[in-house]
Protein backbone atom coordinates (compact mmCIF):
# COMPACT_ATOMS: atom_id res chain seq x y z
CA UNK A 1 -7.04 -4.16 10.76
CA UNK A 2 -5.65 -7.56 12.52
CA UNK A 3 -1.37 -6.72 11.47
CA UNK A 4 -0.18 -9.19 9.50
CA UNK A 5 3.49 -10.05 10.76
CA UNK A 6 5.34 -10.36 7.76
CA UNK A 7 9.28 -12.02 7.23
CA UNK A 8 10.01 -8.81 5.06
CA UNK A 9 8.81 -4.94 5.44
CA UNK A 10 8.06 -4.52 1.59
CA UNK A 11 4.44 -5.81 0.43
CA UNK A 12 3.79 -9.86 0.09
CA UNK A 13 2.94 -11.06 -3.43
CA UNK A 14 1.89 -14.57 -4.33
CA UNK A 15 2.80 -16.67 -7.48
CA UNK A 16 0.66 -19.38 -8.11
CA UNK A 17 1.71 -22.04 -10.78
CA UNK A 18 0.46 -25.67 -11.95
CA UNK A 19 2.71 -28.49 -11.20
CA UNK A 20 3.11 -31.28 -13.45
CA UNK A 21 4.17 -33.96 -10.79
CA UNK A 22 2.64 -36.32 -8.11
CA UNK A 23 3.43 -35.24 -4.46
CA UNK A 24 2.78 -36.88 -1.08
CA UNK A 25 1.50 -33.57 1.05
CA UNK A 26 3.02 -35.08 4.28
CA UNK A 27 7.03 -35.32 2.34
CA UNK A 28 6.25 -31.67 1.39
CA UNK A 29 5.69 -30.32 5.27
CA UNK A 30 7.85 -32.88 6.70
CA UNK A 31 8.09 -32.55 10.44
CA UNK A 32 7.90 -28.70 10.62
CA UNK A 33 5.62 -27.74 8.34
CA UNK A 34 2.01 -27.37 8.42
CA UNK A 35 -0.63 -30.08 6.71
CA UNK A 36 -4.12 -30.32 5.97
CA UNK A 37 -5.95 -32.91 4.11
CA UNK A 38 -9.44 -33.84 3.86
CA UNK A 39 -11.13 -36.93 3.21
CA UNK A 40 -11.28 -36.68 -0.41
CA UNK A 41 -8.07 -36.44 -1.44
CA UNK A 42 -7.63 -32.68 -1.64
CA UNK A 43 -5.39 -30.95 0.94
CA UNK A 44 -2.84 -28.58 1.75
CA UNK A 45 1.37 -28.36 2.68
CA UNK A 46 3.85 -26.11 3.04
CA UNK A 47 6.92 -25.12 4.98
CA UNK A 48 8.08 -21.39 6.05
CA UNK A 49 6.11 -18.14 7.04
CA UNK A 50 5.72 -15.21 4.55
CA UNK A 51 3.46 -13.91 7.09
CA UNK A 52 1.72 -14.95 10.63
CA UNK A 53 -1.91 -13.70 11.55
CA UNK A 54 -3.47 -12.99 14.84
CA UNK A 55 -7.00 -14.44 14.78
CA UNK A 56 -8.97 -13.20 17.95
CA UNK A 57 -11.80 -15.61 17.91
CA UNK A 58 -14.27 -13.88 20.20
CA UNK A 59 -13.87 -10.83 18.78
CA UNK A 60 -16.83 -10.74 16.43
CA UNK A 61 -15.92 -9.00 13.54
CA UNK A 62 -12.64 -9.15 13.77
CA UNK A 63 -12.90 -12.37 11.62
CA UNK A 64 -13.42 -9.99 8.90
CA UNK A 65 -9.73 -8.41 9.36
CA UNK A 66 -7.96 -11.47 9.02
CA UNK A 67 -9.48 -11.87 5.40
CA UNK A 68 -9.07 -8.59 4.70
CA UNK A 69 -5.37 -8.96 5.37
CA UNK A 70 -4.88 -11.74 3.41
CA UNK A 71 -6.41 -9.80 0.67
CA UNK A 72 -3.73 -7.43 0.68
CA UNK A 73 -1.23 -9.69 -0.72
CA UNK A 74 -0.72 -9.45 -4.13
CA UNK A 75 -2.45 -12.45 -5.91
CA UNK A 76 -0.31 -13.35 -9.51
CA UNK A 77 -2.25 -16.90 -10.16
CA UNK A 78 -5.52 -18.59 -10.47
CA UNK A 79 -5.92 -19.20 -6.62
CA UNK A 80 -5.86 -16.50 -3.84
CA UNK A 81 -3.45 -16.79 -1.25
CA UNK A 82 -4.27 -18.68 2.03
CA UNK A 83 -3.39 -18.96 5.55
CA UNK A 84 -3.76 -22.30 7.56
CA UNK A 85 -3.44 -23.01 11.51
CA UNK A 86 -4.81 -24.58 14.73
CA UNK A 87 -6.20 -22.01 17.17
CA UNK A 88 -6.39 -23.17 20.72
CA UNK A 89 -9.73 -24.44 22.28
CA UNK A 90 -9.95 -21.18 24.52
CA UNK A 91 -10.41 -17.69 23.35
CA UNK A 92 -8.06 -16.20 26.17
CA UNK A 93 -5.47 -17.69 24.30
CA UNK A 94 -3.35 -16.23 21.68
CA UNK A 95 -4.11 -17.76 17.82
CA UNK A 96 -2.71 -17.03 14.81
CA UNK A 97 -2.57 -18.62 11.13
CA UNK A 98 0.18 -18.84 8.64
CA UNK A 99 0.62 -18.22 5.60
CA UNK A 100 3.41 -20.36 4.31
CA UNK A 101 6.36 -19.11 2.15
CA UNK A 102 6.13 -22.15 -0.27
CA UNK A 103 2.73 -23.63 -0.19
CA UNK A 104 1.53 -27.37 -2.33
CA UNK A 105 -2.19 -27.66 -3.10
CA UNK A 106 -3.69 -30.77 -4.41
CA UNK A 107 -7.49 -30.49 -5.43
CA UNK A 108 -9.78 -33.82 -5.45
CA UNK A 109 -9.22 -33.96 -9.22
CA UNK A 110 -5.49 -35.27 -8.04
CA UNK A 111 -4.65 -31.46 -10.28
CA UNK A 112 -1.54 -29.45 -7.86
CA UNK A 113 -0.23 -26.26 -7.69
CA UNK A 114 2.72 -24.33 -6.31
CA UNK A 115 2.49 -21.23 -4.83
CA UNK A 116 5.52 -18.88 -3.30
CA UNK A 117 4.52 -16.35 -1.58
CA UNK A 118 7.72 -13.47 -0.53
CA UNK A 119 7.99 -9.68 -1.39
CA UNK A 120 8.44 -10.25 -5.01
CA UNK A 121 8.66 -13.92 -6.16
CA UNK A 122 10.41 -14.19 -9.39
CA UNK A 123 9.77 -16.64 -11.90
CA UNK A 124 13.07 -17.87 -12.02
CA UNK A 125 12.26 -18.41 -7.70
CA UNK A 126 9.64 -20.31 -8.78
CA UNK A 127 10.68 -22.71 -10.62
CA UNK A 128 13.78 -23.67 -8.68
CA UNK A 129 11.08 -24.30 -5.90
CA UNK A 130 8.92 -26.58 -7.93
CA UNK A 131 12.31 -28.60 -8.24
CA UNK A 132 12.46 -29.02 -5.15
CA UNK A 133 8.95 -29.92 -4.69
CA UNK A 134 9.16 -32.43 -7.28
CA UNK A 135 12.12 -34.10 -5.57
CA UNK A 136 10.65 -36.10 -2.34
CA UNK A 137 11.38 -33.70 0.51
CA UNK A 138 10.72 -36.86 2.88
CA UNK A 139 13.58 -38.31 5.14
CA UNK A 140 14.13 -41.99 6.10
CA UNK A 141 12.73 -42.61 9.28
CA UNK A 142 15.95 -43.63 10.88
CA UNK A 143 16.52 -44.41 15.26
CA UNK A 144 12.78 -44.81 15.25
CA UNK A 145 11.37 -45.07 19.19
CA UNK A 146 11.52 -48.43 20.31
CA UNK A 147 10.09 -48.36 23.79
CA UNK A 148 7.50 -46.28 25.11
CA UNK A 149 5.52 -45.22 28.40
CA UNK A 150 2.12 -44.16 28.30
CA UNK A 151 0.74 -42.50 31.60
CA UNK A 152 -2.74 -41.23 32.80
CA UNK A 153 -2.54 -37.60 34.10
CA UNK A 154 -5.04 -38.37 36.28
CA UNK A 155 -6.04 -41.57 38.37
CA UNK A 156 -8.98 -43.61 36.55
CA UNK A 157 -11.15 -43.66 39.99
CA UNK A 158 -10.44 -39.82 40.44
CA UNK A 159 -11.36 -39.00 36.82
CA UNK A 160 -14.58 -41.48 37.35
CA UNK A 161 -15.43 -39.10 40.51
CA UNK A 162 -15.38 -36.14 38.69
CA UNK A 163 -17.91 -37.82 35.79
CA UNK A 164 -19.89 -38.66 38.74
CA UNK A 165 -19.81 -35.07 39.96
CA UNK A 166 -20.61 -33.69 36.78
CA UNK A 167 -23.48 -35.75 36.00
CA UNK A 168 -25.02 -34.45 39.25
CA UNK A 169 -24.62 -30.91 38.42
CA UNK A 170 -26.59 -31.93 35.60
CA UNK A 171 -29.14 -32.89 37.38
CA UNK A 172 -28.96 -29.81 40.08
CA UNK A 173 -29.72 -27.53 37.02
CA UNK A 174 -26.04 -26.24 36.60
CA UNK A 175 -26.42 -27.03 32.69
CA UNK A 176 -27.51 -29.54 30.26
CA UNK A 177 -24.39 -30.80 29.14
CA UNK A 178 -20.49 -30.43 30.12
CA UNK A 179 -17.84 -31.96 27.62
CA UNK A 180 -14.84 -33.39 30.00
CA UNK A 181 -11.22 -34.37 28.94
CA UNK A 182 -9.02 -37.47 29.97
CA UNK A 183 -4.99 -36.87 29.22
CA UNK A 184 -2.30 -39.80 28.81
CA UNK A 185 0.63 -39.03 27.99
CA UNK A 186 3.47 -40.90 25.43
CA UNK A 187 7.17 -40.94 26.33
CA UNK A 188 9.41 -42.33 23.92
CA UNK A 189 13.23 -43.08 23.59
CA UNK A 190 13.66 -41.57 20.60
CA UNK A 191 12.06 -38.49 19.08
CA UNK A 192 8.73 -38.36 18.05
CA UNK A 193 8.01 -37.41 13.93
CA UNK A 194 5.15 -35.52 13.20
CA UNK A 195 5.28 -36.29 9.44
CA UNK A 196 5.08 -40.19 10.22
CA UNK A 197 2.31 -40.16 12.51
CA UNK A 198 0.21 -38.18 10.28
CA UNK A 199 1.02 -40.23 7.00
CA UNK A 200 -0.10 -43.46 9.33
CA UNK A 201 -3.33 -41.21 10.33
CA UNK A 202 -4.19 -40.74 6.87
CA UNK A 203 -3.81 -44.28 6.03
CA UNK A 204 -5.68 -45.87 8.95
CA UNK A 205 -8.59 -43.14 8.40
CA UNK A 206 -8.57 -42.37 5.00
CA UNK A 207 -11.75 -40.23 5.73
CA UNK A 208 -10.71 -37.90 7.85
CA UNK A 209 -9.31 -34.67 7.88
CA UNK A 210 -5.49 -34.88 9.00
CA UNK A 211 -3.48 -32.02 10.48
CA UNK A 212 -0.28 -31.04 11.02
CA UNK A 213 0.59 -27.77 12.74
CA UNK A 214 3.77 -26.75 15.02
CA UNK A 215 3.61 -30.75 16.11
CA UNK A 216 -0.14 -30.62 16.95
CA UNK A 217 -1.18 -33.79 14.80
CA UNK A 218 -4.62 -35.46 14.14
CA UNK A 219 -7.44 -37.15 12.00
CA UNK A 220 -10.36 -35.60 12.75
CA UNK A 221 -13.63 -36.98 11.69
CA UNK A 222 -15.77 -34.05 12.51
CA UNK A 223 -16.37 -30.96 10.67
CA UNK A 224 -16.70 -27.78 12.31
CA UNK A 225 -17.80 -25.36 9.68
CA UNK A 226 -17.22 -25.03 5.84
CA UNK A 227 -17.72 -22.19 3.16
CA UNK A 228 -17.39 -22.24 -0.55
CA UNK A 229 -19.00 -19.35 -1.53
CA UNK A 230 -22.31 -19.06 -0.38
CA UNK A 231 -22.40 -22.33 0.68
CA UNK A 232 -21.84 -23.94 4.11
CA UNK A 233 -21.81 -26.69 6.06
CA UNK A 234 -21.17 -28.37 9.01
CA UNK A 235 -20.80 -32.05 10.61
CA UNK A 236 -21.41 -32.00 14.36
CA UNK A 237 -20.98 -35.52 15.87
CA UNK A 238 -22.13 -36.93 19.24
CA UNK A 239 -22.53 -39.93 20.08
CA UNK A 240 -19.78 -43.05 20.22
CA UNK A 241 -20.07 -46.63 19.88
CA UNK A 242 -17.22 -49.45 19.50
CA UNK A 243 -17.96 -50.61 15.60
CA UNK A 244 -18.27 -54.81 16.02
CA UNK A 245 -19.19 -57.31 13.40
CA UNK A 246 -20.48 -57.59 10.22
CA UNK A 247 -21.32 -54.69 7.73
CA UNK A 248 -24.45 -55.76 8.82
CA UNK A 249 -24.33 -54.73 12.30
CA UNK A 250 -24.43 -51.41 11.37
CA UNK A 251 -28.01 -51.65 11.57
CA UNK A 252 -27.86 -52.47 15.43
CA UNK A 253 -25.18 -50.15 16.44
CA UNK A 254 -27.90 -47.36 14.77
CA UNK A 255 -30.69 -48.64 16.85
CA UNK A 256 -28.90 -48.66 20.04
CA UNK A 257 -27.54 -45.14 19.77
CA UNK A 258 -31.34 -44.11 18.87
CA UNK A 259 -32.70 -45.91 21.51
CA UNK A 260 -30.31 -44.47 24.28
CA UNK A 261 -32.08 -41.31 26.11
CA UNK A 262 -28.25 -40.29 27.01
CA UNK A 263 -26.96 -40.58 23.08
CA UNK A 264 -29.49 -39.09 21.88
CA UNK A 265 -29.99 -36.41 24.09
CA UNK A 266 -26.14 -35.70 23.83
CA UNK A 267 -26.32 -35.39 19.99
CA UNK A 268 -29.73 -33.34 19.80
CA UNK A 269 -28.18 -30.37 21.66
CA UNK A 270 -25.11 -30.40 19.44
CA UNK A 271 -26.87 -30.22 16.54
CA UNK A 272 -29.45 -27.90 17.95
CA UNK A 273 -26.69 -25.51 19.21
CA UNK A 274 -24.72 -25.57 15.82
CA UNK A 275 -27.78 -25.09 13.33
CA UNK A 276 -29.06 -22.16 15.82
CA UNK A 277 -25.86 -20.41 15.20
CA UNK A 278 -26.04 -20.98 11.17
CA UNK A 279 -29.65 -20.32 11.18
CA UNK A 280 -28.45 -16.16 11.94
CA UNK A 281 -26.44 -16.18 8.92
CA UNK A 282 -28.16 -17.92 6.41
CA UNK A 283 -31.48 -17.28 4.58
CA UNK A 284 -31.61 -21.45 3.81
CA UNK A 285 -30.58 -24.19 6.58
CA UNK A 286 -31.17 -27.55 6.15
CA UNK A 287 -31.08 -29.83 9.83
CA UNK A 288 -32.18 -33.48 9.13
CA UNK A 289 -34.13 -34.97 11.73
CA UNK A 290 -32.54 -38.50 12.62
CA UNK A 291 -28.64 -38.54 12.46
CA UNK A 292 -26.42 -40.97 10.26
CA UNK A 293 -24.06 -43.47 11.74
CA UNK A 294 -20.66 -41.83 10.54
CA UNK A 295 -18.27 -44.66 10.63
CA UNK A 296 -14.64 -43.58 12.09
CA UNK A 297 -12.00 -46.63 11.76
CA UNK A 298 -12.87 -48.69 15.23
CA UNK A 299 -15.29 -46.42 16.38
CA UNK A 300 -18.85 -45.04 15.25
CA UNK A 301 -20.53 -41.79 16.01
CA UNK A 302 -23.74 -40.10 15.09
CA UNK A 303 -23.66 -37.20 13.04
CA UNK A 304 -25.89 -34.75 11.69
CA UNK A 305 -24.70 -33.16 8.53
CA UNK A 306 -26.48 -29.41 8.01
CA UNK A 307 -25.85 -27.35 5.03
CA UNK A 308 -27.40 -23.96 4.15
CA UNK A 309 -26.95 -20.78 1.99
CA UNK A 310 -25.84 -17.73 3.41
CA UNK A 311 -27.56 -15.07 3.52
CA UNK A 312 -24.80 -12.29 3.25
CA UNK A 313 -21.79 -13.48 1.13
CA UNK A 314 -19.39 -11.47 2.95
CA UNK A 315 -19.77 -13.41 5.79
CA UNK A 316 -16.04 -15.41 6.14
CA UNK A 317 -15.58 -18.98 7.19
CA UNK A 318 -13.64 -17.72 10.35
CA UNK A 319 -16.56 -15.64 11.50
CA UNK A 320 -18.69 -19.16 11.27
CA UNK A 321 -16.25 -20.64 12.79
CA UNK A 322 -15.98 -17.74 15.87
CA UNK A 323 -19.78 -18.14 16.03
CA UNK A 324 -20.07 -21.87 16.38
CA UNK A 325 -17.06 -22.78 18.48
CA UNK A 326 -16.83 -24.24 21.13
CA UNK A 327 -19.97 -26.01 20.62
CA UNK A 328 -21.49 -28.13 22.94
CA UNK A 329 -19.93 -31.19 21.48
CA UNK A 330 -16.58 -30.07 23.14
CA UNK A 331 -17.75 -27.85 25.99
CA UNK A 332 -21.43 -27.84 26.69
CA UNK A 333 -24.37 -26.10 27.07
CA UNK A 334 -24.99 -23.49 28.05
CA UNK A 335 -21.29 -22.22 27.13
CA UNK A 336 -20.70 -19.97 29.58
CA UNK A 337 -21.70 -22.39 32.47
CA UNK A 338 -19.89 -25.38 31.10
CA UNK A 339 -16.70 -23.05 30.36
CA UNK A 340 -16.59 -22.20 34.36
CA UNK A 341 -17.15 -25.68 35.39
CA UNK A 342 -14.52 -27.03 32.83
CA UNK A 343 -12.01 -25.15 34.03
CA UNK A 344 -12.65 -25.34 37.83
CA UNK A 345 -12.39 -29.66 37.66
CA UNK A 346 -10.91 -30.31 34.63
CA UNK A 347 -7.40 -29.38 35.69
CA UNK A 348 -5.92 -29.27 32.41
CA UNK A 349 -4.69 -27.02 29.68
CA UNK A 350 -6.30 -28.05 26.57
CA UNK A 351 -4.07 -25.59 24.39
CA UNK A 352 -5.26 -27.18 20.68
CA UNK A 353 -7.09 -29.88 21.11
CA UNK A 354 -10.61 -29.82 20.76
CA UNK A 355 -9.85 -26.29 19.21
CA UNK A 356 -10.71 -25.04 14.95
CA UNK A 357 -8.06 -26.21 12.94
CA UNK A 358 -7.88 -25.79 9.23
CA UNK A 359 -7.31 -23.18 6.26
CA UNK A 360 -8.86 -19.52 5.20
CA UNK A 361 -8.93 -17.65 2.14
CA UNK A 362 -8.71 -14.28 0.68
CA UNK A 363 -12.06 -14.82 -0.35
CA UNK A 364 -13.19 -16.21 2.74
CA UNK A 365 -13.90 -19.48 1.61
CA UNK A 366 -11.98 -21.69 3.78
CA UNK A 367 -12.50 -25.25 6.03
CA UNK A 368 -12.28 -26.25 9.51
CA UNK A 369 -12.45 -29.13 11.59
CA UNK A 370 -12.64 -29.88 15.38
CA UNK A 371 -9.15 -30.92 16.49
CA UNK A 372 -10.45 -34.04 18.56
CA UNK A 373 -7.97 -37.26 17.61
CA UNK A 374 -5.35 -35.22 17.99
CA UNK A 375 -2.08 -35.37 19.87
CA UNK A 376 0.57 -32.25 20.58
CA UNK A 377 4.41 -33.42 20.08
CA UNK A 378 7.24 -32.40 21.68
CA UNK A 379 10.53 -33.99 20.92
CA UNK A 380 9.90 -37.40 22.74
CA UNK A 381 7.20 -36.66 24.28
CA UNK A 382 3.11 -36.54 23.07
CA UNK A 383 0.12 -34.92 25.01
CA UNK A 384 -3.29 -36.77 24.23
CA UNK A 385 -6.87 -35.93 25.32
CA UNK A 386 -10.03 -37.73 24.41
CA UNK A 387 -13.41 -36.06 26.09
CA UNK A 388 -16.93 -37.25 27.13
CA UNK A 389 -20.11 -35.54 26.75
CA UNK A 390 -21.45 -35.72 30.78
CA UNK A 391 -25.31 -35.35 30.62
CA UNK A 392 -27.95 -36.31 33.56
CA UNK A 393 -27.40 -40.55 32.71
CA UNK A 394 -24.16 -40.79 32.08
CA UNK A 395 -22.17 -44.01 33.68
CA UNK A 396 -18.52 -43.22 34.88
CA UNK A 397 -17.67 -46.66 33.90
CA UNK A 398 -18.94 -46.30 30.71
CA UNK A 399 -17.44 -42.62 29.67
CA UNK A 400 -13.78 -43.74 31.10
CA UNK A 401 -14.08 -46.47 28.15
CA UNK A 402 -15.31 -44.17 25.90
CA UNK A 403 -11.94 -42.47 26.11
CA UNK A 404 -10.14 -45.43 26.12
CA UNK A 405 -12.03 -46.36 22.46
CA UNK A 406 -11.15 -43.18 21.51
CA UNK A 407 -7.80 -42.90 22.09
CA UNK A 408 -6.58 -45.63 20.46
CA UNK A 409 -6.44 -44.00 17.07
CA UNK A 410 -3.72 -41.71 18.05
CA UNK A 411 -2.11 -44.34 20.24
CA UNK A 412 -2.09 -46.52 17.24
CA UNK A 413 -0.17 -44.05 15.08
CA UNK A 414 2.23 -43.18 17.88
CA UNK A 415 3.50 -46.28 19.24
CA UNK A 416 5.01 -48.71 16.69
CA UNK A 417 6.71 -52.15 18.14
């Protein structure tokens, strides 16, 4: 079984309890504690580790382990316990999730509960927590950055080249599809917060799914893989435009990603890729034919949202998740060839970004996203990536603004005058 790295040696039990009291999830994790909230007002925070989880993604079946550990902690409440992370975008690297010593849930109903999870949380524990839960854990943002440098890793003509160079091996047969990343970089006077940016993520895009882990911060708008029971589903979204205008020109900005042989071609072997890796586990899968316009803030993508019914119930959200990622939305296709030729131009270390990031269960239920619109902090300094899908049309020109539209989310949340 994956070991589960516990703060004690005796066995971990969980006490779950309701609590009576508004909370904002991003006070409750403050800068060094983990977040998650999706678009619907449910989400996740907490602060400590009871216990931290290795999660070789990979592996196959060793998805299964990682459940199976959490299920060894003693459950004393109405939800089981649960361990939340970001795992990095490659599988040689070393993942884990946490499950947090003091951990706030709010459902969609706006209902909350407090759970401690130690070797043998007493009641009396408990309750002095929820005190402190109920008292605003957030800080005043005081010596807030006031001047900042942002800097392109790479030279815009250089990164154009290598577009250029990919789009050819497209065309030489190489592969179908390689996902490339751009990287600026923030430098600020002052410390950077992680609990700030995210609470101005989740208010810019309220429809998102906002993250904060170990100063890896985001809102992403695309959903990897979800399970509740035997039900899943998944988001996979490619395809970009600027959003202009009226409501009304909605209507066009669907047309012209429709119309484009290098959108749509893009988003057809995302979806393809994701819904042939469901399609093994479940016995129902539902793929629509003609993508939605999923509006993100300044930006609009396509997306295709599949849902389906699996087939075997003990199948966990993190296998899904081992079986899906990376999909060709953030790598390519085929993998293996868009891997190799990723990491012979690319040049960078994409640690988190672009990698699963979310929450598991005991049960396996659990939900990930794709940690795109995401930046890693580091005292005064953040790391940023935005990346293009390169098929056989793509326009250097036009993919260097793509990252530009789509970095301006995060940039927005970082740098305040």
């Amino acid at each position: 079984m994956t070991p589960i790295r516990q703060a004690t040696g005796s066995r971990l039990a969980a006490r779950t309890v309701a609590l009576d009291a508004e909370v904002d999830l991003a006070d409750i994790a403050g800068d060094h504690g983990i977040l998650w909230e999706a678009g619907d007002g449910s989400g996740m925070a907490g602060w400590g580790a009871a216990a931290r989880i290795a999660v070789p993604l990979g592996a196959g079946t060793a998805a299964e382990d990682v459940v199976a550990g959490l299920g060894a902690i003693h459950c004393d409440g109405p939800r089981p316990p649960v361990a939340l992370g970001a795992l990095p975008f490659s599988s040689s690297e070393r993942g884990e999730l946490v499950v947090p010593a003091v951990l706030v849930r709010r459902e969609a109903d706006g209902s909350c509960w407090l759970t401690v999870t130690e070797s043998d949380p007493a009641l009396s524990a408990v309750d002095e927590v929820r005190r402190r839960v109920v008292a605003s854990r957030r800080q005043p943002e005081n010596d807030a950055p006031r001047d900042y440098r942002v800097r392109s890793s790479m030279e815009q003509g250089a990164w154009r080249q290598m577009v250029a160079g990919a789009a050819e091996a497209v065309v030489a047969g190489r592969f179908a599809k390689v996902v490339l990343a751009r990287e600026v970089t923030v430098e600020a006077d002052r410390p950077l917060r992680p609990s700030e940016v995210a609470r101005r993520l989740r208010l810019s895009h309220p429809s998102c799914m906002v993250f904060s882990v170990d100063g890896f911060v985001g809102a992403s708008p695309e959903l990897l893989v979800e399970r509740h029971g035997d039900r899943v589903r998944s988001q996979p979204l490619a395809g970009t435009v600027a959003r202009t205008g009226s409501p009304g020109h909605q209507d066009e900005l669907v047309a012209w990603l429709l119309s484009s042989d290098k959108e749509r071609q893009e988003h057809r072997l995302v979806v393809d890729a994701v819904a042939g890796a469901l399609r093994s586990y479940c016995d129902e899968l539902s793929v629509p034919e003609v993508p939605a316009l999923v509006p993100v803030g300044t930006l609009a993508h396509l997306g295709t949202l599949i849902s389906g019914r699996l087939a075997e119930r003990s199948t966990t959200v993190l296998e899904l998740v081992d079986a899906i990622h990376p999909s060709p939305a953030v790598g390519g296709t085929p993998t293996g060839a868009a891997l190799a030729y990723i990491a012979a131009v690319e040049g960078l270390d994409r640690g988190r970004y672009a990698g699963p990031v979310g929450w598991v269960d005991a049960e396996g239920d659990g939900c990930f996203a794709v940690g795109i619109r995401s930046a890693q902090i580091e005292g005064n300094r953040a790391r940023l990536m935005a990346g293009v899908g390169v098929v056989a049309g793509s326009d250097p020109d036009a993919e260097l603004a793509e990252t530009e539209l789509k970095l301006q989310p995060m940039l927005g949340a970082l740098i305040r005058p």
